[in-house]
C-alpha atoms as a PDB file:
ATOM      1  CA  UNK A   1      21.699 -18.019 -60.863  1.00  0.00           C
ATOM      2  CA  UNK A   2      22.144 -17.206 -57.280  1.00  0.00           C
ATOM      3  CA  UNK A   3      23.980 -14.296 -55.959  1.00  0.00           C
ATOM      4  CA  UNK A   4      27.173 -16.101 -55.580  1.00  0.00           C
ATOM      5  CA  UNK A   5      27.407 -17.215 -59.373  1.00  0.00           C
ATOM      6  CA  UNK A   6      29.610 -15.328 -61.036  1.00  0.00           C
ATOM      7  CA  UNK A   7      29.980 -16.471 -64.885  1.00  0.00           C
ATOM      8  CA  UNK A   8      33.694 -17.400 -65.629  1.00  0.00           C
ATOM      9  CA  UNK A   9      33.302 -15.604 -68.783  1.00  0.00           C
ATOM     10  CA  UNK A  10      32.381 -12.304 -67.172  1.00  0.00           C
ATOM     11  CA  UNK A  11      34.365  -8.791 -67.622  1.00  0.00           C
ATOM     12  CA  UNK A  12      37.397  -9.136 -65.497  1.00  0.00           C
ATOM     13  CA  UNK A  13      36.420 -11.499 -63.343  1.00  0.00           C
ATOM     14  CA  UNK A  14      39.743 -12.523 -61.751  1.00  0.00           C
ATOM     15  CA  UNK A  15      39.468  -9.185 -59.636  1.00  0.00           C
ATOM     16  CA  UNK A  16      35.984 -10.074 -58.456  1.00  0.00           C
ATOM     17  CA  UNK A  17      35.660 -10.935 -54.811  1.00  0.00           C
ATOM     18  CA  UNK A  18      32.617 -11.604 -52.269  1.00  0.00           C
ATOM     19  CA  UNK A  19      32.515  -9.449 -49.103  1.00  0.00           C
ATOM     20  CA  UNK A  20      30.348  -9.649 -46.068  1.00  0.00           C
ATOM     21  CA  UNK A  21      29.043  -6.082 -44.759  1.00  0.00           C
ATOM     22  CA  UNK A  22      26.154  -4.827 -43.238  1.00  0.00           C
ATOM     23  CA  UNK A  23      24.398  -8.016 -43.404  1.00  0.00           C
ATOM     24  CA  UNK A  24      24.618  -8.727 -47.044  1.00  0.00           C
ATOM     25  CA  UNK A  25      26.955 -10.775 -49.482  1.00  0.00           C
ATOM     26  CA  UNK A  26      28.916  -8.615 -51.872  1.00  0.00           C
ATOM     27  CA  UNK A  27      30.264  -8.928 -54.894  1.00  0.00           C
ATOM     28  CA  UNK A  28      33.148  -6.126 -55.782  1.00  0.00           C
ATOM     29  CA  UNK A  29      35.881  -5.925 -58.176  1.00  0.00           C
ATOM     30  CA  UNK A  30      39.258  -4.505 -56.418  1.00  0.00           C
ATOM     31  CA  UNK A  31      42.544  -3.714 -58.293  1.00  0.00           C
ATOM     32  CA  UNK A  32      45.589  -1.741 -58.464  1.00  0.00           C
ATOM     33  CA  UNK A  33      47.843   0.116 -55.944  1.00  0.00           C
ATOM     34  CA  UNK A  34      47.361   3.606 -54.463  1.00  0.00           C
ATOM     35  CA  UNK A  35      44.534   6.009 -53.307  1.00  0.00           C
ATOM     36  CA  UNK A  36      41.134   4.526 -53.217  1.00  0.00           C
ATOM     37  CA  UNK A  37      38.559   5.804 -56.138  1.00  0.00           C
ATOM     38  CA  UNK A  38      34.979   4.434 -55.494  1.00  0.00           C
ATOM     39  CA  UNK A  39      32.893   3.746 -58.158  1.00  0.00           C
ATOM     40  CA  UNK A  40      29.006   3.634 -57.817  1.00  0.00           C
ATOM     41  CA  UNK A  41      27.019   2.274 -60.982  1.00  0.00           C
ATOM     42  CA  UNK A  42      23.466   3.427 -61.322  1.00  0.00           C
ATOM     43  CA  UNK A  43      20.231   1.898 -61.473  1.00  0.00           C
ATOM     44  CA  UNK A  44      20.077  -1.953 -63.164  1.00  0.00           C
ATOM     45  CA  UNK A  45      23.150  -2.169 -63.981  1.00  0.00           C
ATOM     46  CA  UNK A  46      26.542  -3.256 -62.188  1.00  0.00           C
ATOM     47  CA  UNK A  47      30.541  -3.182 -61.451  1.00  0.00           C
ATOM     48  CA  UNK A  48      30.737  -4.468 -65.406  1.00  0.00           C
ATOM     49  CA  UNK A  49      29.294  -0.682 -66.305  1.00  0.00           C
ATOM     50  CA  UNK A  50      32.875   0.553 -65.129  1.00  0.00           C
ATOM     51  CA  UNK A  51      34.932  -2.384 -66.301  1.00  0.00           C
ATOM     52  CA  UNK A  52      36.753  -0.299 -69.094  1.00  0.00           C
ATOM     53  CA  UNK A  53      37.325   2.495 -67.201  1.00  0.00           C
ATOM     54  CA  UNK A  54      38.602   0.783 -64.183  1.00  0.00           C
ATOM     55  CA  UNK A  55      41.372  -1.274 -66.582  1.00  0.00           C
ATOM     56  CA  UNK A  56      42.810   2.972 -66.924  1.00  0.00           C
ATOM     57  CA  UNK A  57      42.379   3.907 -63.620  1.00  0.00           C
ATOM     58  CA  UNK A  58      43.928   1.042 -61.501  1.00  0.00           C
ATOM     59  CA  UNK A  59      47.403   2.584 -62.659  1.00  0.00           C
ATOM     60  CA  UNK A  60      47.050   5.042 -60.373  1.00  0.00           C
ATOM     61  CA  UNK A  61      44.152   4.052 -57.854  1.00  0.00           C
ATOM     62  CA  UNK A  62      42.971   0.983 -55.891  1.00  0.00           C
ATOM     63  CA  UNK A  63      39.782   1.135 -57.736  1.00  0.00           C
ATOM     64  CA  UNK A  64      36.810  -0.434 -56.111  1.00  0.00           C
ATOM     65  CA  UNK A  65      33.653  -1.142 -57.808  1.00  0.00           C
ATOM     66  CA  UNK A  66      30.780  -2.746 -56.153  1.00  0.00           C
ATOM     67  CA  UNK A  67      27.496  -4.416 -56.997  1.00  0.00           C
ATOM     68  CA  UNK A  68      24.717  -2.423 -55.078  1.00  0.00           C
ATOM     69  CA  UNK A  69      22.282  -4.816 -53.458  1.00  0.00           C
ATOM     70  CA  UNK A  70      20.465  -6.942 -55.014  1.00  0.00           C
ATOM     71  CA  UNK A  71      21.707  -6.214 -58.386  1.00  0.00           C
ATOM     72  CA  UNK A  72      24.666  -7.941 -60.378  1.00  0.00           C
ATOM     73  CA  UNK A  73      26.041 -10.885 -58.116  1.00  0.00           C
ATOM     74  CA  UNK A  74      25.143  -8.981 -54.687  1.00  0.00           C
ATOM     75  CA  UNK A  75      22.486 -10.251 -52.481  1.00  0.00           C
ATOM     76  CA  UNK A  76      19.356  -9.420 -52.469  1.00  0.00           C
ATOM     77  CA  UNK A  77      18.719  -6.745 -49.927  1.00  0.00           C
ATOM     78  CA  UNK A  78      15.266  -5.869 -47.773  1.00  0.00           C
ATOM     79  CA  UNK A  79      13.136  -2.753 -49.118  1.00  0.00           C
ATOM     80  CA  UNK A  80      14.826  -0.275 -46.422  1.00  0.00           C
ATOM     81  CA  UNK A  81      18.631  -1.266 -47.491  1.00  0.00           C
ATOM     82  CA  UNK A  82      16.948  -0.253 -50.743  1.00  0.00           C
ATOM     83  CA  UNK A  83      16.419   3.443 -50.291  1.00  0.00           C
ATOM     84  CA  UNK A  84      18.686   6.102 -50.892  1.00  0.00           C
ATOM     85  CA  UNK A  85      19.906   6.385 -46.522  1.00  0.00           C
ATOM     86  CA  UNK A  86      19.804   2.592 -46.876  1.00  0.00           C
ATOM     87  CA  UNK A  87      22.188   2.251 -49.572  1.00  0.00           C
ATOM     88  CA  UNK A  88      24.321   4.549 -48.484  1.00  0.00           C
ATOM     89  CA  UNK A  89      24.675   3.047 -44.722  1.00  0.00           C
ATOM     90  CA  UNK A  90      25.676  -0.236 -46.322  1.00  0.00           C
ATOM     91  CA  UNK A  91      28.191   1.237 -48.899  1.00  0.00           C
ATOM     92  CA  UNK A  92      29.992   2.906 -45.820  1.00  0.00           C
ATOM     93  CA  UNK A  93      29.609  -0.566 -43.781  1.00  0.00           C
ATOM     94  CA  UNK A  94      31.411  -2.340 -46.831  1.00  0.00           C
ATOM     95  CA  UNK A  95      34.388   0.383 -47.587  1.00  0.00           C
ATOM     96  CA  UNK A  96      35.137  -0.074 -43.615  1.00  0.00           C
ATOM     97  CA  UNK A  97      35.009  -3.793 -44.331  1.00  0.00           C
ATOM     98  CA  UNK A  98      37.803  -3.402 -47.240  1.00  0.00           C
ATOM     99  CA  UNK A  99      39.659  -0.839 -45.117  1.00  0.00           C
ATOM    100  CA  UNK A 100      38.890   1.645 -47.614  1.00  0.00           C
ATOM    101  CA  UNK A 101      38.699   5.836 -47.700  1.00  0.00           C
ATOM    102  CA  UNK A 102      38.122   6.516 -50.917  1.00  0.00           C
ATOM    103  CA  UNK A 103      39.395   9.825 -51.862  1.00  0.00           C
ATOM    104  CA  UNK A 104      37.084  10.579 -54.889  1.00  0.00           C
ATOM    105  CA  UNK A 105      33.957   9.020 -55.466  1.00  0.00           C
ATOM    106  CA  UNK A 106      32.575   8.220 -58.925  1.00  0.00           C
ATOM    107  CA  UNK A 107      29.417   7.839 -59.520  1.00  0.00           C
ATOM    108  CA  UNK A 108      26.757   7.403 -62.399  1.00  0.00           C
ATOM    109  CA  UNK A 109      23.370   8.485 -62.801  1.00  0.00           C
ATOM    110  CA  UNK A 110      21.543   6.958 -59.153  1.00  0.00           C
ATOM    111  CA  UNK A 111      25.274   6.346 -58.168  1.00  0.00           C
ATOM    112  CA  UNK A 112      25.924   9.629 -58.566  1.00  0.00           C
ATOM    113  CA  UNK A 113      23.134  10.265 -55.589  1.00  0.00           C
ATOM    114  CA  UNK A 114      24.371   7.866 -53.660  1.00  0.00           C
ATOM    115  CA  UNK A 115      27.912   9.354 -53.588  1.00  0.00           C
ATOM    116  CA  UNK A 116      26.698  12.584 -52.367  1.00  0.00           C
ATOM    117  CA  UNK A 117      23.910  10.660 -49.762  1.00  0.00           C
ATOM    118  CA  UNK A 118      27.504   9.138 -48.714  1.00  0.00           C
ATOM    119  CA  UNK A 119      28.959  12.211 -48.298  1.00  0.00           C
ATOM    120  CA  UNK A 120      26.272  14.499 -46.633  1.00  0.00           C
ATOM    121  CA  UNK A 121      25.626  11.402 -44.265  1.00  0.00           C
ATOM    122  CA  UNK A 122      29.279  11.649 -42.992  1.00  0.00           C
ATOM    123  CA  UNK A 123      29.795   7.814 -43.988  1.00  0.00           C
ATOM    124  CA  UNK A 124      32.440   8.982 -46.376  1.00  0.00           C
ATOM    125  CA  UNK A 125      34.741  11.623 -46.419  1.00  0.00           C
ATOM    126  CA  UNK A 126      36.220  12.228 -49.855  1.00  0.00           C
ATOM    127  CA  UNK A 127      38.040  14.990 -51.158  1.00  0.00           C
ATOM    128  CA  UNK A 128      35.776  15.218 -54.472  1.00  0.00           C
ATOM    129  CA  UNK A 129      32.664  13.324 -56.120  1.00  0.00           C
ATOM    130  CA  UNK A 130      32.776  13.092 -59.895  1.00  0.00           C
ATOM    131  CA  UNK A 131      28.776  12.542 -61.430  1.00  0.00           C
ATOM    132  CA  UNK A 132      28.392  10.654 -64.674  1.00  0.00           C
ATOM    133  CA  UNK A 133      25.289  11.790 -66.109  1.00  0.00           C
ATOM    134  CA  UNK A 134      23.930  12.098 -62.292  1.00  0.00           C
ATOM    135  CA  UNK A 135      20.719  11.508 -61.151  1.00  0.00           C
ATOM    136  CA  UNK A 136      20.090  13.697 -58.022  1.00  0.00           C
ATOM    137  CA  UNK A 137      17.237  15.284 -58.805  1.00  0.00           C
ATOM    138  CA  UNK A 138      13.941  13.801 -58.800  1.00  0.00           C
ATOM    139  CA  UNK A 139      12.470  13.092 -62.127  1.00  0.00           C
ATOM    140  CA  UNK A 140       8.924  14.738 -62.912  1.00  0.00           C
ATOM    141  CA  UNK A 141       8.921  16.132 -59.353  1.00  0.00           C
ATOM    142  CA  UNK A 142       4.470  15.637 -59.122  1.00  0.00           C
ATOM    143  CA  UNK A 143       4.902  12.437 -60.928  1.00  0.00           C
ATOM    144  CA  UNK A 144       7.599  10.400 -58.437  1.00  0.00           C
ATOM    145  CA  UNK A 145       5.407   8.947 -56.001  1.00  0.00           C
ATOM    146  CA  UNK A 146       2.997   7.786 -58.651  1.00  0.00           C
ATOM    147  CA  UNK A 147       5.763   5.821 -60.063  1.00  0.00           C
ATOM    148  CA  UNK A 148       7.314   4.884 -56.741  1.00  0.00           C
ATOM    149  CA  UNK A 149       3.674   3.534 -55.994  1.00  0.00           C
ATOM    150  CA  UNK A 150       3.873   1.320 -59.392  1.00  0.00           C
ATOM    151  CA  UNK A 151       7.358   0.335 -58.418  1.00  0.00           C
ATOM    152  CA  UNK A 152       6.490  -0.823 -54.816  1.00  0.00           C
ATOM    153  CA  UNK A 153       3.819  -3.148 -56.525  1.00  0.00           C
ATOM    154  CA  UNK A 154       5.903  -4.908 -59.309  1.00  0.00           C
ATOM    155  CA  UNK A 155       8.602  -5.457 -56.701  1.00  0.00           C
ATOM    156  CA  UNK A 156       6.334  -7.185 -54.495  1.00  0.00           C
ATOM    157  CA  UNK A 157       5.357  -9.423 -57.028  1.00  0.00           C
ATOM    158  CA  UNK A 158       7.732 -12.507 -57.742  1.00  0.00           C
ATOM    159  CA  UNK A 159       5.967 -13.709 -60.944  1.00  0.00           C
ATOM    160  CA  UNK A 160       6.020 -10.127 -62.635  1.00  0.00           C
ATOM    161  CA  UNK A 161       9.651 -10.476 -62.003  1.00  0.00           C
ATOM    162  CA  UNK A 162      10.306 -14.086 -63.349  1.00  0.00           C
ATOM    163  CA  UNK A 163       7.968 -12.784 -66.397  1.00  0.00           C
ATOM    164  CA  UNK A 164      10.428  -9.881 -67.401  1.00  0.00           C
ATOM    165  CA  UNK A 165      13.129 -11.675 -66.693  1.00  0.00           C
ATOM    166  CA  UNK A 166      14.194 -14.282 -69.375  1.00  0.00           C
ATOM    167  CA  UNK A 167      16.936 -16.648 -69.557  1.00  0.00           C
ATOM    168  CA  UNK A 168      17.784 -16.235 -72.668  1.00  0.00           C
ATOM    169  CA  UNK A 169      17.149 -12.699 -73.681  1.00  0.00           C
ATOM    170  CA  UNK A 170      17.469 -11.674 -77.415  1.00  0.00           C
ATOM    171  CA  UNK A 171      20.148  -9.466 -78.510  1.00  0.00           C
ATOM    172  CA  UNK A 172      17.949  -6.904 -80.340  1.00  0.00           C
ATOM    173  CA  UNK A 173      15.218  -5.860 -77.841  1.00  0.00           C
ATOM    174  CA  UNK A 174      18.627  -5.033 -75.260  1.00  0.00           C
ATOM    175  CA  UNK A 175      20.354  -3.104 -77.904  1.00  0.00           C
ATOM    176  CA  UNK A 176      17.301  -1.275 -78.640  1.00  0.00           C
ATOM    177  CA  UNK A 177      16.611  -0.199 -75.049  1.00  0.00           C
ATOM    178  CA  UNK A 178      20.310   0.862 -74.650  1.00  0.00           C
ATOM    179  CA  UNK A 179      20.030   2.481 -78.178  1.00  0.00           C
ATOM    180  CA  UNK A 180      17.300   4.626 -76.495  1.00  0.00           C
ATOM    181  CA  UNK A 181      19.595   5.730 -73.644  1.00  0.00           C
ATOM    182  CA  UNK A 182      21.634   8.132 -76.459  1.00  0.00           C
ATOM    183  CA  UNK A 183      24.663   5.830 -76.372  1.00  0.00           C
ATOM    184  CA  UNK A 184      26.244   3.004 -78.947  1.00  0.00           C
ATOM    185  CA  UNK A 185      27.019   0.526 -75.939  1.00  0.00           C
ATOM    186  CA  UNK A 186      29.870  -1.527 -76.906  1.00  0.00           C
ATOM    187  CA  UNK A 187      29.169  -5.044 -77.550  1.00  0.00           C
ATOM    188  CA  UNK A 188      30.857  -6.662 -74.077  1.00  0.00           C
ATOM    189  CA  UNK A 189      28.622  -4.367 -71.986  1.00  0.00           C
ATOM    190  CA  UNK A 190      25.084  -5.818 -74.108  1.00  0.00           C
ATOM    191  CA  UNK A 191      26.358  -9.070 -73.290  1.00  0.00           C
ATOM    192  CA  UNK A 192      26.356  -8.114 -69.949  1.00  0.00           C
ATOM    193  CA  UNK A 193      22.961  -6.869 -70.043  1.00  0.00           C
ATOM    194  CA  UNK A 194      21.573  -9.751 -71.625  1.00  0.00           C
ATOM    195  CA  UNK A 195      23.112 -11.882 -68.822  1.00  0.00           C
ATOM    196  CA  UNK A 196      21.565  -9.394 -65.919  1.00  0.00           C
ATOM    197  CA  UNK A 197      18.483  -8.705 -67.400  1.00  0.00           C
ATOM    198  CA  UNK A 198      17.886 -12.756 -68.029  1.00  0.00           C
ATOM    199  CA  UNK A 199      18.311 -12.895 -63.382  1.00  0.00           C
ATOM    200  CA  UNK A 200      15.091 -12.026 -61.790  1.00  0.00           C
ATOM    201  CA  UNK A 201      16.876 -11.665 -58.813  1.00  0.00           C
ATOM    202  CA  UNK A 202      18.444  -8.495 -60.696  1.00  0.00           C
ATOM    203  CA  UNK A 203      15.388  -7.401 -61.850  1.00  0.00           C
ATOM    204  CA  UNK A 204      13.309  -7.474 -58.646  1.00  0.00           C
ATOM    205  CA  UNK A 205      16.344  -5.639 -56.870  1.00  0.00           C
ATOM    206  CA  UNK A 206      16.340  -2.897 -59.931  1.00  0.00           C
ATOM    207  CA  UNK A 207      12.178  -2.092 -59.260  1.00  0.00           C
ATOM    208  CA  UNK A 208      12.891  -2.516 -55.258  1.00  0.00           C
ATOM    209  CA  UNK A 209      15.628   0.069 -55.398  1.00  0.00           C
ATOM    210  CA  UNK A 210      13.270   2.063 -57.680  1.00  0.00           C
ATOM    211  CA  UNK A 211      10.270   1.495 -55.222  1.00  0.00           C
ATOM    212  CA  UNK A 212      12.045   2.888 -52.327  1.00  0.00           C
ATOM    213  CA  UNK A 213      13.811   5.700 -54.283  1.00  0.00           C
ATOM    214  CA  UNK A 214      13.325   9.469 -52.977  1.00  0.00           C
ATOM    215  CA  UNK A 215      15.465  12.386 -53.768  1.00  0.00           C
ATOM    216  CA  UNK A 216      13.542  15.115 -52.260  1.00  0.00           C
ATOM    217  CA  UNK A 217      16.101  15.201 -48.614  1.00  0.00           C
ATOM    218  CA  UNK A 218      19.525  15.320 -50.933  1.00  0.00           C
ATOM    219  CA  UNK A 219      18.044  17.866 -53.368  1.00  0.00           C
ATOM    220  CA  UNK A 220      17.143  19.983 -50.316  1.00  0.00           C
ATOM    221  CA  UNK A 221      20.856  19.572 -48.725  1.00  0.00           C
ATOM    222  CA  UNK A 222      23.146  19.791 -51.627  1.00  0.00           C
ATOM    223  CA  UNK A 223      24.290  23.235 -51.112  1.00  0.00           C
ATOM    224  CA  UNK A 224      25.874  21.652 -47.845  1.00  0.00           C
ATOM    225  CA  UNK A 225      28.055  19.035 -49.940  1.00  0.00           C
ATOM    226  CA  UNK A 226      31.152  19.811 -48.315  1.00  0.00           C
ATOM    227  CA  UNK A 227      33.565  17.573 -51.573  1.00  0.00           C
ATOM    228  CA  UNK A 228      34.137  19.353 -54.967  1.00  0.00           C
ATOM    229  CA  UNK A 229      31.643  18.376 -57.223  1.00  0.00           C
ATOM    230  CA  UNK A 230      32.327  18.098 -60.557  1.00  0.00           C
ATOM    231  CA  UNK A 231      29.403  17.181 -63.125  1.00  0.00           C
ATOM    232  CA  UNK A 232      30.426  15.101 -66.320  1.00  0.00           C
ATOM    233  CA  UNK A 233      27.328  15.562 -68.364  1.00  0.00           C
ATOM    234  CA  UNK A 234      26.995  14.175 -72.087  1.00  0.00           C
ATOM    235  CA  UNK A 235      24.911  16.234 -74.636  1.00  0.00           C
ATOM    236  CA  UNK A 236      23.413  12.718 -75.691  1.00  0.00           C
ATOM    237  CA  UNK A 237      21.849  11.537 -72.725  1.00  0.00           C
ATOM    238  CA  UNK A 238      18.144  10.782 -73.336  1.00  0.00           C
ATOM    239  CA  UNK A 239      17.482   9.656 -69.601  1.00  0.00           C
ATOM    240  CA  UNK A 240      19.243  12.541 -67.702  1.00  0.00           C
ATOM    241  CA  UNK A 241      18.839  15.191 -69.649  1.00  0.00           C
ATOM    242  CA  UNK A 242      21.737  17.673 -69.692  1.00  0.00           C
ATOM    243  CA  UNK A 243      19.423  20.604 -68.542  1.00  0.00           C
ATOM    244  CA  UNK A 244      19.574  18.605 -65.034  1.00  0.00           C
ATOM    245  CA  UNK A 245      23.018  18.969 -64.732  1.00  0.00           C
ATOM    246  CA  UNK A 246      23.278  22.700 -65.713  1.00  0.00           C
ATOM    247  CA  UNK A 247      20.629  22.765 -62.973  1.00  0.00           C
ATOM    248  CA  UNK A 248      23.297  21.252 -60.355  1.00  0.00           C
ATOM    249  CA  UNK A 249      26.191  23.519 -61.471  1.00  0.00           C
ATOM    250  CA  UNK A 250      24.262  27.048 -60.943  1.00  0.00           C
ATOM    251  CA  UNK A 251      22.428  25.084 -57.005  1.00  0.00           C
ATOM    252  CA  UNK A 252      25.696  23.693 -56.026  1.00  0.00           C
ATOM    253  CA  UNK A 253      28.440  26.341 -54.994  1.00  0.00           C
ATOM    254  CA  UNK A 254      32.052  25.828 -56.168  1.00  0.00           C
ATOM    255  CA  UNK A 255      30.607  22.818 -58.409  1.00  0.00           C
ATOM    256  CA  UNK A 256      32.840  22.422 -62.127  1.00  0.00           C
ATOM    257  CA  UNK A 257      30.684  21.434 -65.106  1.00  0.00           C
ATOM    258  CA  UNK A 258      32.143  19.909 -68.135  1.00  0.00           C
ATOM    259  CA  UNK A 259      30.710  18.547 -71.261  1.00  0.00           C
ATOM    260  CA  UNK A 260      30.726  16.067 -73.865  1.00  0.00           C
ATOM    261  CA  UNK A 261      29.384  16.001 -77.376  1.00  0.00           C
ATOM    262  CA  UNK A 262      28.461  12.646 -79.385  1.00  0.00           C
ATOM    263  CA  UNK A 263      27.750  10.491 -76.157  1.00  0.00           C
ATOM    264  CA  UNK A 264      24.937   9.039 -74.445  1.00  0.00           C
ATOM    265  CA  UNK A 265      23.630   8.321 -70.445  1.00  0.00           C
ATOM    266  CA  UNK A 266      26.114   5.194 -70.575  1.00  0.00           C
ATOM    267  CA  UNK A 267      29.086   7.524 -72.205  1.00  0.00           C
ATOM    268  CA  UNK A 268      31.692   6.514 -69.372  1.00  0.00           C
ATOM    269  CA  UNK A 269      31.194   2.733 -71.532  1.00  0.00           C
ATOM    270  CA  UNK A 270      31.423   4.611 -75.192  1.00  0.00           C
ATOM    271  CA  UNK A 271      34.432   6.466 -74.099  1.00  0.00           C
ATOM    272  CA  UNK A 272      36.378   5.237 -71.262  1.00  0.00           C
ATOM    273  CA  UNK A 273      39.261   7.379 -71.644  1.00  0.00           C
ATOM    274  CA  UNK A 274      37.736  10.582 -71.545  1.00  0.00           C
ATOM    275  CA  UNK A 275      36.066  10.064 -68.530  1.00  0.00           C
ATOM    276  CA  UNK A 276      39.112   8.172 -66.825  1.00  0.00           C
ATOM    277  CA  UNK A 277      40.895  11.124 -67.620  1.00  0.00           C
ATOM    278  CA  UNK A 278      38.586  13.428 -65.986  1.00  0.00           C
ATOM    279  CA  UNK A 279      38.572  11.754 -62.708  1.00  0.00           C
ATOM    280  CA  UNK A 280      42.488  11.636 -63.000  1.00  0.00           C
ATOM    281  CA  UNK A 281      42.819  15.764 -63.266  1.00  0.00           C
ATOM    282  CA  UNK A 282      40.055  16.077 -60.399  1.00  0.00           C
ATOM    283  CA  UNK A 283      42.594  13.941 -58.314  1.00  0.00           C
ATOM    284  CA  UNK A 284      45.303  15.940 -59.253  1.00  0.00           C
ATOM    285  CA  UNK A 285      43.624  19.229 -58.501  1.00  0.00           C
ATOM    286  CA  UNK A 286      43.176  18.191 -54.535  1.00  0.00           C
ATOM    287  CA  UNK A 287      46.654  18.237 -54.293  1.00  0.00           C
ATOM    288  CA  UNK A 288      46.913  21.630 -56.135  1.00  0.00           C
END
């Protein structure tokens, strides 16, 4: 599977489209009418994550969901377009190739850093940033460059890759592993896991982005994140534990936290509504 082959059987795929920007290929799913909403997925996964949400939302937004490089159906981008600044240069380069401003940015867990990177870079300029279960502080603060370290090696190394990836990966060991996140994933989003988890390509891009991954800079400057903040955290989540985002709310000023019993990291999938929902009243309260 190359970067450009995007199954016919895959979520939604007549609103997929391939966009060039800051030197890479993109794939992005754009649809409906009306103020842009971005959506950022988070790390190893893809646009699919947001699929069900984005069918709600695209009433009342054009809703535009990208791969990040390297994973999904994007191309594969060098380590540097990896890190957090890197990311976040290209996202801007692509929303000014789609004529976008998105007035709230969604994002999930490492999306969720890369909105505010976005914002506190001045690429972006939106009104409010919603985080799903957001990653934006560093995990195990002593331990991150020790993993980084491991990171940077695995990426490096194409048969590793090709060894974790298989073609045809078995249903059980992917529900387990998403089992583990806290959340019953519905059974269209494992399918899309198998299918992204079976593309070294995907993989590779998932430890690259991991290898180059430092949140020390935006933990320092989020007290300057000029959007409302609002933190969707779900009492579930066995990755990003909710304690992180009670930590956000009291080192972020003016930031709104809200929670959500029952659901896991990957909630936003569980329980599309609620969270479509909660994106739709922080809209509503910019123009308040």
């Amino acid at each position: 599977m190359t970067a450009y082959d995007l199954p016919s059987d895959w979520p939604d795929a007549s609103y997929s489209r391939f966009v060039d920007a800051a030197g890479l290929r993109w794939h992005v799913q754009v649809r409906g009418a009306g103020p842009d909403l971005l959506l950022l997925h988070g790390t190893g996964a893809s646009s699919h994550s947001w699929v069900p949400m984005a069918r709600l939302l695209e009433q009342d937004f054009r809703v535009i969901a990208p791969d990040l490089p390297g994973q999904g159906f994007t191309q594969l981008a060098p380590a540097e377009q990896c890190s957090l600044a890197g990311m976040s240069q290209a996202i801007g380069a692509l929303m000014n190739e789609l004529d976008a401003n998105p007035v709230v940015i969604a994002g999930h867990s490492a999306g969720a850093a890369i909105a505010a990177s976005l914002c506190l870079r001045g690429s972006l300029d939106p009104g409010a940033v919603v985080s799903i279960n957001g990653a934006m502080l560093p995990f195990g603060r002593a331990a991150a460059p020790i993993f980084s370290k491991a990171a940077q090696l695995l990426s490096a190394s194409p048969v590793f890759t090709q060894l974790v990836s298989l073609h045809a990966v078995p249903r059980k060991p992917v529900e387990r592993m998403l089992r583990q996140t806290g959340s019953n994933t519905p059974a269209e989003m494992i399918r899309c896991y198998r299918e992204l988890l079976g593309n070294s390509r995907h993989v590779a891009a998932t430890l690259r982005m991991m290898a180059n991954w430092d949140l020390a800079q935006l933990e320092a400057n989020l007290d300057r994140l000029n959007p409302d903040l609002t933190l969707l955290v779900c009492d579930n989540d066995s990755v990003v534990v909710p304690a992180q985002g009670e930590e956000l709310a009291r080192r972020v000023p003016g930031s709104v936290l809200r929670r959500i019993e029952g659901l896991g990291h990957l909630g936003h999938e569980e329980s599309p509504d609620w969270f479509a929902k909660q994106i739709g009243a922080v809209f509503q309260a910019l123009g308040s």
